[in-house]
C-alpha atoms as a PDB file:
ATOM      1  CA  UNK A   1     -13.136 -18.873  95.321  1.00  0.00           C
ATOM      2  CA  UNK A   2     -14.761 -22.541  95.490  1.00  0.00           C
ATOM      3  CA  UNK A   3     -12.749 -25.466  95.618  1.00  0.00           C
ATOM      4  CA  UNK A   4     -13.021 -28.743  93.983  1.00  0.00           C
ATOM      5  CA  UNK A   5     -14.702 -31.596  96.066  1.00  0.00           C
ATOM      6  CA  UNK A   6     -12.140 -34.356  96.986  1.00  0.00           C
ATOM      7  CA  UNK A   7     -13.701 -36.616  95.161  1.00  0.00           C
ATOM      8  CA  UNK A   8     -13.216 -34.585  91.494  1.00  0.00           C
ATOM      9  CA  UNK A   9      -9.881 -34.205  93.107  1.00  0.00           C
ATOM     10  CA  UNK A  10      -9.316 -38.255  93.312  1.00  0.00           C
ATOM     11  CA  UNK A  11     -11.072 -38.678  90.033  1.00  0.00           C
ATOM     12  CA  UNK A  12      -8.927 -35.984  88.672  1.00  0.00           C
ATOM     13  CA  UNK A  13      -5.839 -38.076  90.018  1.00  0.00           C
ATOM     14  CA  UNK A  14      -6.937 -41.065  89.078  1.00  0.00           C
ATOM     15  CA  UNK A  15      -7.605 -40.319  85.259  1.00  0.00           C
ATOM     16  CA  UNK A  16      -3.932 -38.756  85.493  1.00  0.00           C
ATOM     17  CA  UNK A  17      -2.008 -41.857  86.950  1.00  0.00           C
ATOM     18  CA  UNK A  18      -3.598 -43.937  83.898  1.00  0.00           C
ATOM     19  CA  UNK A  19      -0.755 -46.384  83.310  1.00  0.00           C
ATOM     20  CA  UNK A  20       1.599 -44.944  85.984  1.00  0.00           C
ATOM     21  CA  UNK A  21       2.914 -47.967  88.183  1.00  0.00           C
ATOM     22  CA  UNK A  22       1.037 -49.269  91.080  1.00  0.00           C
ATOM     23  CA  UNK A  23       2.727 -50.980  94.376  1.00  0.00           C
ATOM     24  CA  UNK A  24       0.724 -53.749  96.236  1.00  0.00           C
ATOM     25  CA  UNK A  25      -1.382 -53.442  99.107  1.00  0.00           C
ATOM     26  CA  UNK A  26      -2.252 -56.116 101.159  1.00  0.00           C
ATOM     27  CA  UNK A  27      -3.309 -57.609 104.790  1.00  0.00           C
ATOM     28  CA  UNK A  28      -1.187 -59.446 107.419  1.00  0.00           C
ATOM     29  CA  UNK A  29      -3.764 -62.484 108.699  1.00  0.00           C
ATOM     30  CA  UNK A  30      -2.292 -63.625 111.767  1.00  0.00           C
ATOM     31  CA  UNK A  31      -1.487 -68.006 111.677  1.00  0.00           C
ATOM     32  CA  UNK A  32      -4.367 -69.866 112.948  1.00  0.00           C
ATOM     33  CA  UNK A  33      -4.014 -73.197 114.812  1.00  0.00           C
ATOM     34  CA  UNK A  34      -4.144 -76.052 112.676  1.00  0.00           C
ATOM     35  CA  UNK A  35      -4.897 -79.750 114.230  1.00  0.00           C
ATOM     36  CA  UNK A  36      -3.300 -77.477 117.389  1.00  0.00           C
ATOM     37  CA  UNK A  37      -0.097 -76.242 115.133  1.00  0.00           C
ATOM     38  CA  UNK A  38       0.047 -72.823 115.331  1.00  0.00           C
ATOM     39  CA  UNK A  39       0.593 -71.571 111.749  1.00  0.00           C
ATOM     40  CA  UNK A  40       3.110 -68.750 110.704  1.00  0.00           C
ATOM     41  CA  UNK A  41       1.676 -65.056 109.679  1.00  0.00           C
ATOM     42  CA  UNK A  42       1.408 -63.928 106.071  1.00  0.00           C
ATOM     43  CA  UNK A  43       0.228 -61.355 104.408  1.00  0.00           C
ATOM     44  CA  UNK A  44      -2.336 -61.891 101.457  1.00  0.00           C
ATOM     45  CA  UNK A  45      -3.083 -59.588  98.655  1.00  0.00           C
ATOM     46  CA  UNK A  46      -5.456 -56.758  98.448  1.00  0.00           C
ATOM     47  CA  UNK A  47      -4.988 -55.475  95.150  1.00  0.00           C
ATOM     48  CA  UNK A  48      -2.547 -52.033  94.033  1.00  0.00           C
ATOM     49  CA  UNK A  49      -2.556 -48.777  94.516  1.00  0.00           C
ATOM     50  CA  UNK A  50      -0.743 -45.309  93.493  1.00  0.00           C
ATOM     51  CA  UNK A  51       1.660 -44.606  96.403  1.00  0.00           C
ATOM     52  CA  UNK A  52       1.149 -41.167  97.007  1.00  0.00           C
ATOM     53  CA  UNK A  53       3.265 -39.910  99.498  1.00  0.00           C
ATOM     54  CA  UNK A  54       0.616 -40.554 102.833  1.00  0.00           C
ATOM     55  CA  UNK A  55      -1.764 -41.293 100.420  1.00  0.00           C
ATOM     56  CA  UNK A  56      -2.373 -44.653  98.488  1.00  0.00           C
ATOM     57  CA  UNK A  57      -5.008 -44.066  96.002  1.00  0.00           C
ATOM     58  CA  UNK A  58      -6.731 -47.321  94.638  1.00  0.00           C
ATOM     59  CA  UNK A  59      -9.492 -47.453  92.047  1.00  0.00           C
ATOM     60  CA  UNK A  60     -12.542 -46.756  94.568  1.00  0.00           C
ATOM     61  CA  UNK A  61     -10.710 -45.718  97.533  1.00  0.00           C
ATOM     62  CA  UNK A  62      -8.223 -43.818  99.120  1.00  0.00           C
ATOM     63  CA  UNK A  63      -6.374 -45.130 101.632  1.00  0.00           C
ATOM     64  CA  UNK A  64      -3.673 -43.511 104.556  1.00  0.00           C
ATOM     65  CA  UNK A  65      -0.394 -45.152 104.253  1.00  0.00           C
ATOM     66  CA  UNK A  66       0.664 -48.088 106.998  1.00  0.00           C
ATOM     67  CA  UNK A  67       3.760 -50.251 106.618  1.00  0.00           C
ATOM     68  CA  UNK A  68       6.065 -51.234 103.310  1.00  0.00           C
ATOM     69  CA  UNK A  69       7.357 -54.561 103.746  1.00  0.00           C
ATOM     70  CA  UNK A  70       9.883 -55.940 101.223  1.00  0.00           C
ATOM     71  CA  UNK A  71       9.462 -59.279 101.199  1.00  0.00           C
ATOM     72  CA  UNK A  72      12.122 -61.444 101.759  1.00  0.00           C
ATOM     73  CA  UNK A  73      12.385 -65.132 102.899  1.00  0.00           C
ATOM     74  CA  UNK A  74      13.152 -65.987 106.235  1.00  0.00           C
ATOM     75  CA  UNK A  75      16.049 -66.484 107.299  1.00  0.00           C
ATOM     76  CA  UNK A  76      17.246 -67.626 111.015  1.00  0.00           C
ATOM     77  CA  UNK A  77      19.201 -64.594 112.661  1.00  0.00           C
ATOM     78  CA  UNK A  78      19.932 -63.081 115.610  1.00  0.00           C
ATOM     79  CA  UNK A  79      18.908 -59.210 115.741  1.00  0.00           C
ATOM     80  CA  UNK A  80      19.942 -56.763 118.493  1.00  0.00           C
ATOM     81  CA  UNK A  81      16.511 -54.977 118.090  1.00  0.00           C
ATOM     82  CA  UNK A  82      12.792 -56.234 118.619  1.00  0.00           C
ATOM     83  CA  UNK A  83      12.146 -53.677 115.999  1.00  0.00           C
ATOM     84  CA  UNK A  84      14.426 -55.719 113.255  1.00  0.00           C
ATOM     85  CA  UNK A  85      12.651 -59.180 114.455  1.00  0.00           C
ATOM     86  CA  UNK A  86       9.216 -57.838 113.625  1.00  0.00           C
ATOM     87  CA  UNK A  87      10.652 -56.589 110.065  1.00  0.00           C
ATOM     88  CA  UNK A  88      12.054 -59.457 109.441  1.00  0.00           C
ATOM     89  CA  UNK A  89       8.791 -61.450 110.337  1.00  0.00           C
ATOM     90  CA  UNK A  90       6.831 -59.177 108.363  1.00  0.00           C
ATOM     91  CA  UNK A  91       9.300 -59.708 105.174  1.00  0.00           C
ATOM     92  CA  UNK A  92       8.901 -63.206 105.668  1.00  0.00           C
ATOM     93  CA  UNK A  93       4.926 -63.507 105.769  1.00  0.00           C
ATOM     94  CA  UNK A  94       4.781 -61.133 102.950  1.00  0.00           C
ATOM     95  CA  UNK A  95       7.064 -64.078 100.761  1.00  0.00           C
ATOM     96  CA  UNK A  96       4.625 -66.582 102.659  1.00  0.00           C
ATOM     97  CA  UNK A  97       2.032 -64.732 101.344  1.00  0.00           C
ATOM     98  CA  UNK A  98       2.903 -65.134  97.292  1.00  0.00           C
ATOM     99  CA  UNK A  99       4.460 -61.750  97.187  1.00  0.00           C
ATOM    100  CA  UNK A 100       7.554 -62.076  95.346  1.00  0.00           C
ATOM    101  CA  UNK A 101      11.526 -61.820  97.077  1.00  0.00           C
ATOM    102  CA  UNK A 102      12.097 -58.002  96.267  1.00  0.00           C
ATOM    103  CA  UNK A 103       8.843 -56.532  95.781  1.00  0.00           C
ATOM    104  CA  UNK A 104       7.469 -54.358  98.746  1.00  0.00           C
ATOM    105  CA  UNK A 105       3.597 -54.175  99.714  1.00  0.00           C
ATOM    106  CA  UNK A 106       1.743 -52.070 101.960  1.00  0.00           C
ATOM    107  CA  UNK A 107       0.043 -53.543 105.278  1.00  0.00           C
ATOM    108  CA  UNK A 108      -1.589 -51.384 107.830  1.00  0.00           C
ATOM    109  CA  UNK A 109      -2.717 -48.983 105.762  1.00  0.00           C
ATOM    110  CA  UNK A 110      -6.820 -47.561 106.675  1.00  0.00           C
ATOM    111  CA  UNK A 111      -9.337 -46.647 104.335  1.00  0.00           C
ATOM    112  CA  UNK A 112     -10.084 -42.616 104.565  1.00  0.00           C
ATOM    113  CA  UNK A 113     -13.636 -41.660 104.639  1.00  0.00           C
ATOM    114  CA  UNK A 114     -13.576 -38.930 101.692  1.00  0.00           C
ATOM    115  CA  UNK A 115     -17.163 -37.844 102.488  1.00  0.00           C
ATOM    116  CA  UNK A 116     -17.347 -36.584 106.248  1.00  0.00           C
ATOM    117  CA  UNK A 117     -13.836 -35.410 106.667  1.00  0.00           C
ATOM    118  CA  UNK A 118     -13.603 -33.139 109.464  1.00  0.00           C
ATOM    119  CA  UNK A 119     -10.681 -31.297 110.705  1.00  0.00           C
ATOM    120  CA  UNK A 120      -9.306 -34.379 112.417  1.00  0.00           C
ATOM    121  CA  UNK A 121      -9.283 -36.972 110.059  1.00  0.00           C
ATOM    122  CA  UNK A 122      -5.768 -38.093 109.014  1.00  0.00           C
ATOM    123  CA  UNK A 123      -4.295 -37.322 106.440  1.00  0.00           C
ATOM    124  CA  UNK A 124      -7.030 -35.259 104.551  1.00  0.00           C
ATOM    125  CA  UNK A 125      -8.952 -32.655 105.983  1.00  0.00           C
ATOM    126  CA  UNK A 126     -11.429 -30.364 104.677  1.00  0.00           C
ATOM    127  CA  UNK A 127      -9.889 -26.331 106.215  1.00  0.00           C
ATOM    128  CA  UNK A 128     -11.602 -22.842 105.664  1.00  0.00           C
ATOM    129  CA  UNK A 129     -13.168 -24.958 102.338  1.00  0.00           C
ATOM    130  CA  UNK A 130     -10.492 -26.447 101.112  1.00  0.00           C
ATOM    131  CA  UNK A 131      -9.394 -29.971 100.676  1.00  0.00           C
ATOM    132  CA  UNK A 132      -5.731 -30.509 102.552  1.00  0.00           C
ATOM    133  CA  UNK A 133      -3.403 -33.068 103.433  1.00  0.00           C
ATOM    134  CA  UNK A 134      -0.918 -33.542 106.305  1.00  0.00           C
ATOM    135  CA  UNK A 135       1.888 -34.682 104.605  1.00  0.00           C
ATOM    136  CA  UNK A 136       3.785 -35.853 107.721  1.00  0.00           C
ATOM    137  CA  UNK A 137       2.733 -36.201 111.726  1.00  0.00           C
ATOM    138  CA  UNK A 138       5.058 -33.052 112.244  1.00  0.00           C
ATOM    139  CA  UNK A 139       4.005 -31.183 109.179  1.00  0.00           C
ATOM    140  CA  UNK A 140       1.714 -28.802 108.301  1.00  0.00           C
ATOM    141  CA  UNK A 141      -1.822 -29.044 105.958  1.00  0.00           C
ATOM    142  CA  UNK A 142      -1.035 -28.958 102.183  1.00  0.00           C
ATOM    143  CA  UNK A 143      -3.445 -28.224  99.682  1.00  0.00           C
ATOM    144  CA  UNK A 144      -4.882 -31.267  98.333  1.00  0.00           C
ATOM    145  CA  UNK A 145      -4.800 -30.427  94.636  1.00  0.00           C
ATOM    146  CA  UNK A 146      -1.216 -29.256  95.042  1.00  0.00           C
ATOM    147  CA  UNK A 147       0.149 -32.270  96.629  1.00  0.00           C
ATOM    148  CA  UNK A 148      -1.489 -34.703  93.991  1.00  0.00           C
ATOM    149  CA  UNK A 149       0.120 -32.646  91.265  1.00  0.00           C
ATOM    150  CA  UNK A 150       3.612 -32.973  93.334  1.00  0.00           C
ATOM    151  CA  UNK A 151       3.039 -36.602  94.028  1.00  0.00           C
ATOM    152  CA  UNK A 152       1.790 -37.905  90.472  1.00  0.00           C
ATOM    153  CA  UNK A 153       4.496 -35.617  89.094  1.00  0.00           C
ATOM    154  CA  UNK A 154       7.273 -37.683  90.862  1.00  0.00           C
ATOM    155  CA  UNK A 155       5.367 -40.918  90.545  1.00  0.00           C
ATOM    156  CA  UNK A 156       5.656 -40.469  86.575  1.00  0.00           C
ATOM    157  CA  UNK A 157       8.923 -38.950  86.339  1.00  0.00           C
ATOM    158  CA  UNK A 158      11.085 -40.054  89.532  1.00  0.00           C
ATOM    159  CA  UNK A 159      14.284 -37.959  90.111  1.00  0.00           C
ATOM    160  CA  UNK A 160      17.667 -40.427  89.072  1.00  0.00           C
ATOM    161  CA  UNK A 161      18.036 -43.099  90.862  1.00  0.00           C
ATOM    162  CA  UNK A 162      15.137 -42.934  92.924  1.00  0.00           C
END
């Protein structure tokens, strides 16, 4: 039985999504030094994607999933953890960066080379000829064409109160 390249695959996803709606995606640019000021982080657009489980799937590209940031302006706060600092500062150079208080955006994401994957490259993977995805570090391979029906299913119709 062949399989369908992952690009007809994207295509194929892409053509589906159509209207569904798209999250932002976006970069964190560390502050520069300005007349010797050191400048605050924030994190400037990079357009949308489709948030596809590990997957974000833009117009040309698909990407592997980093961070989602709500952003949120900053506030002065104590925090027990290191971890809840760097969320916070993240939150607060994503509203720095124009996206609204609220909305969430993906940094650290990495574009996925669709055309030599090998049985390495995360998430997809091409395995005895067929396109897969690891859905999680832990988890298993998932065929491709099954997931994106899964995903764009719930990304069109999410469960109540999702």
């Amino acid at each position: 039985m062949t399989h369908p390249p992952v690009g007809e695959l994207l295509a194929d996803a892409r053509a589906r999504l159509g209207d569904a709606p798209r999250e932002r995606i976006g970069e964190l640019q560390e502050g520069r030094r300005l007349l010797g000021i050191p400048r605050a982080a924030r994190i400037v657009a990079r357009g949308t994607a489709w948030h596809l489980g590990v997957l974000l799937l833009t117009d040309d590209d698909v990407l592997a999933t980093g961070d989602i940031v709500r952003s949120r302006t900053e506030v002065r706060r104590g925090f027990a953890a290191e971890s809840q600092r760097r969320r916070a500062e993240l939150a607060a150079a994503a509203a720095r960066g124009g996206v609204p208080e609220g909305d969430t955006v993906h940094i650290g994401w990495q574009v996925v080379d669709t055309v030599s994957l090998g049985p390495r490259s995360h998430p997809l993977a091409v395995r005895d000829g067929q396109a897969q995805v690891r859905w999680s570090a832990a988890g298993g391979y998932l065929p491709l064409a099954r997931y994106l029906d899964e995903r764009i299913e719930l990304l069109r119709h999410p469960p109540e109160r999702a």
